[in-house]
N, C-alpha and C. Protein backbone atom coordinates (compact mmCIF):
# COMPACT_ATOMS: atom_id res chain seq x y z
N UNK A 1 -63.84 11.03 -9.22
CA UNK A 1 -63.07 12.20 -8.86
C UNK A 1 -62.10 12.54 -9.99
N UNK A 2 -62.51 13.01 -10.98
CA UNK A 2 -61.79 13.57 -11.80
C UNK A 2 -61.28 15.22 -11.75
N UNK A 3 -60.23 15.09 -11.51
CA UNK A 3 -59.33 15.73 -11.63
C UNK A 3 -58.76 16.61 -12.29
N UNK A 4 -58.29 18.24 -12.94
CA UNK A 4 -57.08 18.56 -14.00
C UNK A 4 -56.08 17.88 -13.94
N UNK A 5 -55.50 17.25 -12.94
CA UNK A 5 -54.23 16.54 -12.92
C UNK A 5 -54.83 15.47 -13.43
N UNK A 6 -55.02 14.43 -13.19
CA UNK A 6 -55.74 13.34 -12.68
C UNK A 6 -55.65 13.26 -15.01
N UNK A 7 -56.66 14.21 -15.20
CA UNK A 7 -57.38 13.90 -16.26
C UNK A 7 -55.44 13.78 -17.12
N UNK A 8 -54.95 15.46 -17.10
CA UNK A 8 -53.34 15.14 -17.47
C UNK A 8 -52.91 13.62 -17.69
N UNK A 9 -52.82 13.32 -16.27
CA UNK A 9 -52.15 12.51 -16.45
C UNK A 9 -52.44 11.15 -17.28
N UNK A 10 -53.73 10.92 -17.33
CA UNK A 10 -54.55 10.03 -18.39
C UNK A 10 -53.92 10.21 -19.37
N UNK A 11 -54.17 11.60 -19.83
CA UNK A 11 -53.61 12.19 -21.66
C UNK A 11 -52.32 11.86 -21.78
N UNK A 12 -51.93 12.02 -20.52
CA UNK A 12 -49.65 11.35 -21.10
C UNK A 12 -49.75 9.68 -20.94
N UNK A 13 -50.46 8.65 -20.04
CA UNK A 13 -50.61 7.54 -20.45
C UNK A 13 -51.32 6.79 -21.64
N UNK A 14 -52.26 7.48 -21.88
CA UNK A 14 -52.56 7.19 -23.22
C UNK A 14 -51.59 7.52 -24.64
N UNK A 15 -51.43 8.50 -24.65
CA UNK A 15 -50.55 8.80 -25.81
C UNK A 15 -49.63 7.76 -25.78
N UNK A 16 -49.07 7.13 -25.15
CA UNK A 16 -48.27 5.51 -25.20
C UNK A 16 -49.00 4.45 -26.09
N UNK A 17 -50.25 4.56 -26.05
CA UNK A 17 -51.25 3.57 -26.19
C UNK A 17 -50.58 3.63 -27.74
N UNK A 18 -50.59 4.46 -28.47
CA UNK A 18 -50.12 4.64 -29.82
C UNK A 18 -48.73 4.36 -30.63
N UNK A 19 -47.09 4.20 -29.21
CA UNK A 19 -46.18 4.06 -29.56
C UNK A 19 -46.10 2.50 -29.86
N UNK A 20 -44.87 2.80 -30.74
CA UNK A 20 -44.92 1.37 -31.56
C UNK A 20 -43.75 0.53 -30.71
N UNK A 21 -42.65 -0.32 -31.07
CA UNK A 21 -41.84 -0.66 -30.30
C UNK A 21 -40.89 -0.80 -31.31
N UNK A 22 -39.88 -0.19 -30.71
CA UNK A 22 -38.45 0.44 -31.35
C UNK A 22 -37.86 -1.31 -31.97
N UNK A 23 -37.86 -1.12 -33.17
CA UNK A 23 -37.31 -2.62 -33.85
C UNK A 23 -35.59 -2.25 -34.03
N UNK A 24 -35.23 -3.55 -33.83
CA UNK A 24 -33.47 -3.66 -34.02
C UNK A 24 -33.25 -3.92 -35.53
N UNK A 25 -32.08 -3.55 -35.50
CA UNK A 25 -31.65 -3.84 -37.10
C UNK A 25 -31.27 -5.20 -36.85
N UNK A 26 -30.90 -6.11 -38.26
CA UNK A 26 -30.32 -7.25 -38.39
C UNK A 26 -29.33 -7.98 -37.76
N UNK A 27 -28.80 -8.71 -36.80
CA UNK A 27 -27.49 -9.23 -36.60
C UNK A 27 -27.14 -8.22 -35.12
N UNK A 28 -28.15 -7.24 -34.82
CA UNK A 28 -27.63 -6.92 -33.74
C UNK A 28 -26.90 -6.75 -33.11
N UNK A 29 -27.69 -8.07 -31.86
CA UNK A 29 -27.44 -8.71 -30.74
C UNK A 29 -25.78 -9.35 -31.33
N UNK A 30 -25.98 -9.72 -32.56
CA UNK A 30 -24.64 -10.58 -32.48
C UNK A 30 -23.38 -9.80 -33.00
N UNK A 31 -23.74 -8.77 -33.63
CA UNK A 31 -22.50 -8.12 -33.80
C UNK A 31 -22.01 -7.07 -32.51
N UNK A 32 -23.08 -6.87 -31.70
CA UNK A 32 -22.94 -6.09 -30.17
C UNK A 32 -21.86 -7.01 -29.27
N UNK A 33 -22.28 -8.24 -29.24
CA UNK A 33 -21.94 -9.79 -28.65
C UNK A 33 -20.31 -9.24 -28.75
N UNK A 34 -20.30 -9.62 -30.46
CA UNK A 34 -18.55 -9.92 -30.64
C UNK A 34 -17.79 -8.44 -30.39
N UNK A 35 -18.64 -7.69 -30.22
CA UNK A 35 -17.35 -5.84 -30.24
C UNK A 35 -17.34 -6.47 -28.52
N UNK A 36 -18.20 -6.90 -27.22
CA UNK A 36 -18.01 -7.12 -26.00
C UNK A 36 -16.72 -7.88 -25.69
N UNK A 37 -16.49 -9.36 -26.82
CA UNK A 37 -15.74 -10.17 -26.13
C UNK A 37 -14.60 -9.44 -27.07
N UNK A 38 -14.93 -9.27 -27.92
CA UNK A 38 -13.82 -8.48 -28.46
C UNK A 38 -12.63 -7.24 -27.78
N UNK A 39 -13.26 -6.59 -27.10
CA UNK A 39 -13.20 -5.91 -26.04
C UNK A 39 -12.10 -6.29 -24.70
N UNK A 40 -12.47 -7.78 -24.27
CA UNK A 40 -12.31 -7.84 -23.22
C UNK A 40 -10.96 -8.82 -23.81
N UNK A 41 -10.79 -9.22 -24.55
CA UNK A 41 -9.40 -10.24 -24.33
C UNK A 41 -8.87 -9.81 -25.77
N UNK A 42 -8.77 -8.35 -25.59
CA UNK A 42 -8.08 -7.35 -26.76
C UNK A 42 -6.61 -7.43 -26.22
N UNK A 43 -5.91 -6.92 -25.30
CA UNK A 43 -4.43 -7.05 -24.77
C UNK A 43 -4.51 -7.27 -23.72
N UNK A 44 -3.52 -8.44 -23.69
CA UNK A 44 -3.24 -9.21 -22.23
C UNK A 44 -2.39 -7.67 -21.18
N UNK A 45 -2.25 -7.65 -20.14
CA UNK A 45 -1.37 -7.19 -19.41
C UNK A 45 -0.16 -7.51 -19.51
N UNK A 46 0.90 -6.62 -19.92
CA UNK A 46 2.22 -7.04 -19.72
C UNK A 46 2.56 -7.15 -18.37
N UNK A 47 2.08 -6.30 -17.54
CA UNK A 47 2.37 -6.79 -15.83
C UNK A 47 2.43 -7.52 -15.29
N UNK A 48 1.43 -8.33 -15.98
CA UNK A 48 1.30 -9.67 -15.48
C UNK A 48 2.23 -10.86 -15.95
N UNK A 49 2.85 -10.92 -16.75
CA UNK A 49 3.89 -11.68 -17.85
C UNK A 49 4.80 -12.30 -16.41
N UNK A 50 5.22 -13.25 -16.41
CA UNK A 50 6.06 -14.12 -15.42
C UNK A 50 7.84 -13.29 -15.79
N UNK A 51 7.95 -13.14 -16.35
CA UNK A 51 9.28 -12.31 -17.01
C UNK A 51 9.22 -11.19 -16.02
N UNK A 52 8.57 -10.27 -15.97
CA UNK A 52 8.28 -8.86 -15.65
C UNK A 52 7.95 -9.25 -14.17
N UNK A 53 6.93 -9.82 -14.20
CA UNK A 53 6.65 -10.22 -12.22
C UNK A 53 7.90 -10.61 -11.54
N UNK A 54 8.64 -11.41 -12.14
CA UNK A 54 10.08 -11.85 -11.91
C UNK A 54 10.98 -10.86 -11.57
N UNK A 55 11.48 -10.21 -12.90
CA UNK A 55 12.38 -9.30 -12.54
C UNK A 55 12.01 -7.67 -11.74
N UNK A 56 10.91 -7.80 -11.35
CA UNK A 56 10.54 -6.55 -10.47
C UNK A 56 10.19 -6.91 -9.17
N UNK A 57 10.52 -8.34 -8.77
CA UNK A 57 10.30 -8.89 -7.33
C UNK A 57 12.06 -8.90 -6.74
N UNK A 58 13.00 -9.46 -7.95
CA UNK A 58 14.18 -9.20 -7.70
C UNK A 58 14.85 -7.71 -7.44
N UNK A 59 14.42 -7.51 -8.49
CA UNK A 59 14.92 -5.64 -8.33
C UNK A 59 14.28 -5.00 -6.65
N UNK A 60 12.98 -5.41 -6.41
CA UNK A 60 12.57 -4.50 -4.91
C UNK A 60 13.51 -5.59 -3.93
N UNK A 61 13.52 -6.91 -4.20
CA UNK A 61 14.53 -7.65 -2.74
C UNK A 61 16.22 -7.00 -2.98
N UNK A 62 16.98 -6.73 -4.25
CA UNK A 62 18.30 -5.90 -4.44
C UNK A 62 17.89 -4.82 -3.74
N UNK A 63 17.30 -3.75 -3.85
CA UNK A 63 16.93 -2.56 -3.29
C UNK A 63 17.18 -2.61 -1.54
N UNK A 64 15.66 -3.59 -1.40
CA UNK A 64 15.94 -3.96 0.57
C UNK A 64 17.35 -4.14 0.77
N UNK A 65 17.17 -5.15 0.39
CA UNK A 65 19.28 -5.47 0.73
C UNK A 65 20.27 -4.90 0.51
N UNK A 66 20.30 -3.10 0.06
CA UNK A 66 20.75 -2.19 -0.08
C UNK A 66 20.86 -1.36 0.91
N UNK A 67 19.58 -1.52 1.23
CA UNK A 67 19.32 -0.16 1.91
C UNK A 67 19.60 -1.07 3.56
N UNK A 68 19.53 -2.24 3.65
CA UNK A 68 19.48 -2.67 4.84
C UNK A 68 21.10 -2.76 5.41
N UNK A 69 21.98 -2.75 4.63
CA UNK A 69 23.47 -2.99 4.12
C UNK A 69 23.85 -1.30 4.53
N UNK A 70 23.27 -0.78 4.10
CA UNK A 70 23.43 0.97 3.86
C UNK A 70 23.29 0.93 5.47
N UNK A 71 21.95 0.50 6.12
CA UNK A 71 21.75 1.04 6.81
C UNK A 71 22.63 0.77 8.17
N UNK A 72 22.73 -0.50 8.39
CA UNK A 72 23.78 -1.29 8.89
C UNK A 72 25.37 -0.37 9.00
N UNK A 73 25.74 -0.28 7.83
CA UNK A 73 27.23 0.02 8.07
C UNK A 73 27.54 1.71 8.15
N UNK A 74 25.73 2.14 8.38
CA UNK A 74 25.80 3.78 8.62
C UNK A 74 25.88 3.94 9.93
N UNK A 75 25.61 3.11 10.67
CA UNK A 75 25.11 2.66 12.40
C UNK A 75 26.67 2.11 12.41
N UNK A 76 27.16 1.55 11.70
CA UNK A 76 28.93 1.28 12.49
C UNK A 76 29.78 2.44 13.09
N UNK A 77 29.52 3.29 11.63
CA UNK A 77 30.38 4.44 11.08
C UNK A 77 29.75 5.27 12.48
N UNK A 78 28.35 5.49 12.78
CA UNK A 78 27.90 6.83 13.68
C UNK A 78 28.55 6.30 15.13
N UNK A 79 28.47 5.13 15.24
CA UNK A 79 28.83 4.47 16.99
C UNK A 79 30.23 4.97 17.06
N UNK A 80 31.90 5.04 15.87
CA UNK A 80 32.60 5.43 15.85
C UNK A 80 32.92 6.36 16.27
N UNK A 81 31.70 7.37 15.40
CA UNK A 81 32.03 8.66 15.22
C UNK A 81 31.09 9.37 16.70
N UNK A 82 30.54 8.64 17.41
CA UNK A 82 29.79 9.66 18.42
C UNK A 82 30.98 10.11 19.40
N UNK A 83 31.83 9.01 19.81
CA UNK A 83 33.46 9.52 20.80
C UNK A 83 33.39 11.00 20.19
N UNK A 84 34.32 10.63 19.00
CA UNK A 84 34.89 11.63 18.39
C UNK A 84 34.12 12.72 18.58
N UNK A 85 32.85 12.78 18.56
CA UNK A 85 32.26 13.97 17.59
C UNK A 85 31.74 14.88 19.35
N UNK A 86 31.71 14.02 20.19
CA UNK A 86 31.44 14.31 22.06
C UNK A 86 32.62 14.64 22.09
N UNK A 87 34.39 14.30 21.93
CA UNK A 87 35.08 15.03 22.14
C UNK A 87 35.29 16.06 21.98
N UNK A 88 34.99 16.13 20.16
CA UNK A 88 35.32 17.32 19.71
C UNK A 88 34.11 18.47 20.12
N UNK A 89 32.72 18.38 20.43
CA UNK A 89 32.34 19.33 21.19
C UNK A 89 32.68 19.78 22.50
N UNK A 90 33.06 19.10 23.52
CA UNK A 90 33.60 19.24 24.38
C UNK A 90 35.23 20.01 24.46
N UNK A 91 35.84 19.76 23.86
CA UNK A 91 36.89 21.16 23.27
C UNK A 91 36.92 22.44 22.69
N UNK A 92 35.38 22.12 21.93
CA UNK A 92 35.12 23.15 21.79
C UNK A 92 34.25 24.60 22.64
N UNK A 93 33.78 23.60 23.36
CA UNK A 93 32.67 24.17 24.52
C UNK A 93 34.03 24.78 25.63
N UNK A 94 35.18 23.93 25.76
CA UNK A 94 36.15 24.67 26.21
C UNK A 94 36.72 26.02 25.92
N UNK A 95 37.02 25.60 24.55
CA UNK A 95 37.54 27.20 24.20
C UNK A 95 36.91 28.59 24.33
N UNK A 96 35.43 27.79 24.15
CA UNK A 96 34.76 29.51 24.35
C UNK A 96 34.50 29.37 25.48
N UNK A 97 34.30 28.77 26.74
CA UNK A 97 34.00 29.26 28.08
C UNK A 97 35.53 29.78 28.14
N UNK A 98 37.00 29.80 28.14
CA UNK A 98 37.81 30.26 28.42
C UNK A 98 37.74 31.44 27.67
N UNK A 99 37.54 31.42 26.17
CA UNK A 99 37.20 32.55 25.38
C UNK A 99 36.34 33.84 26.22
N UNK A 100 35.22 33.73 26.67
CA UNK A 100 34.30 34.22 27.36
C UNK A 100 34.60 34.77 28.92
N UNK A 101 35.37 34.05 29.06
CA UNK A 101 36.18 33.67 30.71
C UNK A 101 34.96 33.17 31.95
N UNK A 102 34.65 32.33 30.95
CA UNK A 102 33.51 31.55 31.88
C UNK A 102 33.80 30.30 32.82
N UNK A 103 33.03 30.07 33.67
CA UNK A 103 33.72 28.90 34.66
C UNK A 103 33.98 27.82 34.00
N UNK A 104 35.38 27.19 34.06
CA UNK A 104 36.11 25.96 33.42
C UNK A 104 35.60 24.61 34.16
N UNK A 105 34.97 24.52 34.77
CA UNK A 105 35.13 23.29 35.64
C UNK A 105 33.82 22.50 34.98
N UNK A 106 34.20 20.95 34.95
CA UNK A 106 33.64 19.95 34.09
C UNK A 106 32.11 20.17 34.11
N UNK A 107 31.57 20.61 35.30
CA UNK A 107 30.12 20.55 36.24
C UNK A 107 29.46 21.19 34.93
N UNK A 108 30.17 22.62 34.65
CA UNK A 108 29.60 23.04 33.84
C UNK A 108 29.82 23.20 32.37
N UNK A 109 30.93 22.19 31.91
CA UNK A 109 30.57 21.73 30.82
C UNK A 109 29.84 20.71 30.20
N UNK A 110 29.31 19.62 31.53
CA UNK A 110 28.70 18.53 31.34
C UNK A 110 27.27 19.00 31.23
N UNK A 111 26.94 20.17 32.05
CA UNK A 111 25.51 20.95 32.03
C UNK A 111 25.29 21.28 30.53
N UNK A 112 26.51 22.60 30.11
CA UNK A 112 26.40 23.08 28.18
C UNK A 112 26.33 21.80 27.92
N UNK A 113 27.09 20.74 27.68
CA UNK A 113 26.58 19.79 26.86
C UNK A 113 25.55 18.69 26.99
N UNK A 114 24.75 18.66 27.72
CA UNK A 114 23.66 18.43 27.85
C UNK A 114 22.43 19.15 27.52
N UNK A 115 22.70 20.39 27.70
CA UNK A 115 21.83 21.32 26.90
C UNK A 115 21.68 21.19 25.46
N UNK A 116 23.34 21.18 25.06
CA UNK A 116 23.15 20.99 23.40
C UNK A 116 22.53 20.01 22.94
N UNK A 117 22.16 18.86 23.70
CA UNK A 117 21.73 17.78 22.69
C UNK A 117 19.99 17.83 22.90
C-alpha cells in the first residue's frame, strides 16, 4: 500500500540516512563543566551571613515589643478616656435637645446616645 504520503514520508526518513553527526570541538564537555560549577558557587548570599540573620531577627522582636508596648498603653489611655469622652457627649447631646427645645429627660438621651454609637 503505497501511498503519496506514505511514499513522502519515506523521502524525509531517508534523507537522514545521509546526515553526518554533529562533532564537538575540543575540551568541550570540560570547559561547559567548569562555566556550570563556576556558576553555582559564584556569590554566597549575604542573607544568609549569621551577622545579618542576627541582626534582622532582633530588629523584627524590637519592633513586636513596640508595637505590643504601643499597643498596651493605647488601651490604658482609651479605658480613661471613654468616661470622659461619654460625658462629654452626653452634655453635649444636652445642649442641643435644649437648643432645639427637645425633651430633656435622660430616657431620651440614653436612646440619642445609643443611637450614636
Amino acid at each position: 500500500m503505497e501511498t503519496p504520503k506514505n511514499s513522502h514520508i519515506e523521502e524525509i526518513l531517508s534523507s537522514l540516512d545521509n546526515a553526518k553527526r554533529a562533532e564537538v570541538p575540543s575540551f568541550f564537555y570540560t570547559r561547559l563543566k567548569a562555566r556550570m560549577e563556576k556558576e553555582t558557587t559564584a556569590r554566597p548570599s549575604w542573607i544568609l551571613r549569621p551577622a545579618f540573620a542576627l541582626a534582622a531577627l532582633v530588629l523584627i522582636i524590637l519592633i513586636n515589643a513596640f508595637v505590643i508596648f504601643q499597643s498596651n498603653q493605647t488601651k490604658d489611655t482609651d479605658s480613661g478616656n471613654t468616661v470622659a469622652s461619654t460625658l462629654l457627649e452626653t452634655e453635649s447631646m444636652q445642649s442641643l435637645a435644649s437648643e432645639f427645645s427637645l425633651n430633656t429627660d435622660n430616657s431620651t438621651l440614653l436612646e440619642l446616645n445609643q443611637d450614636s454609637k
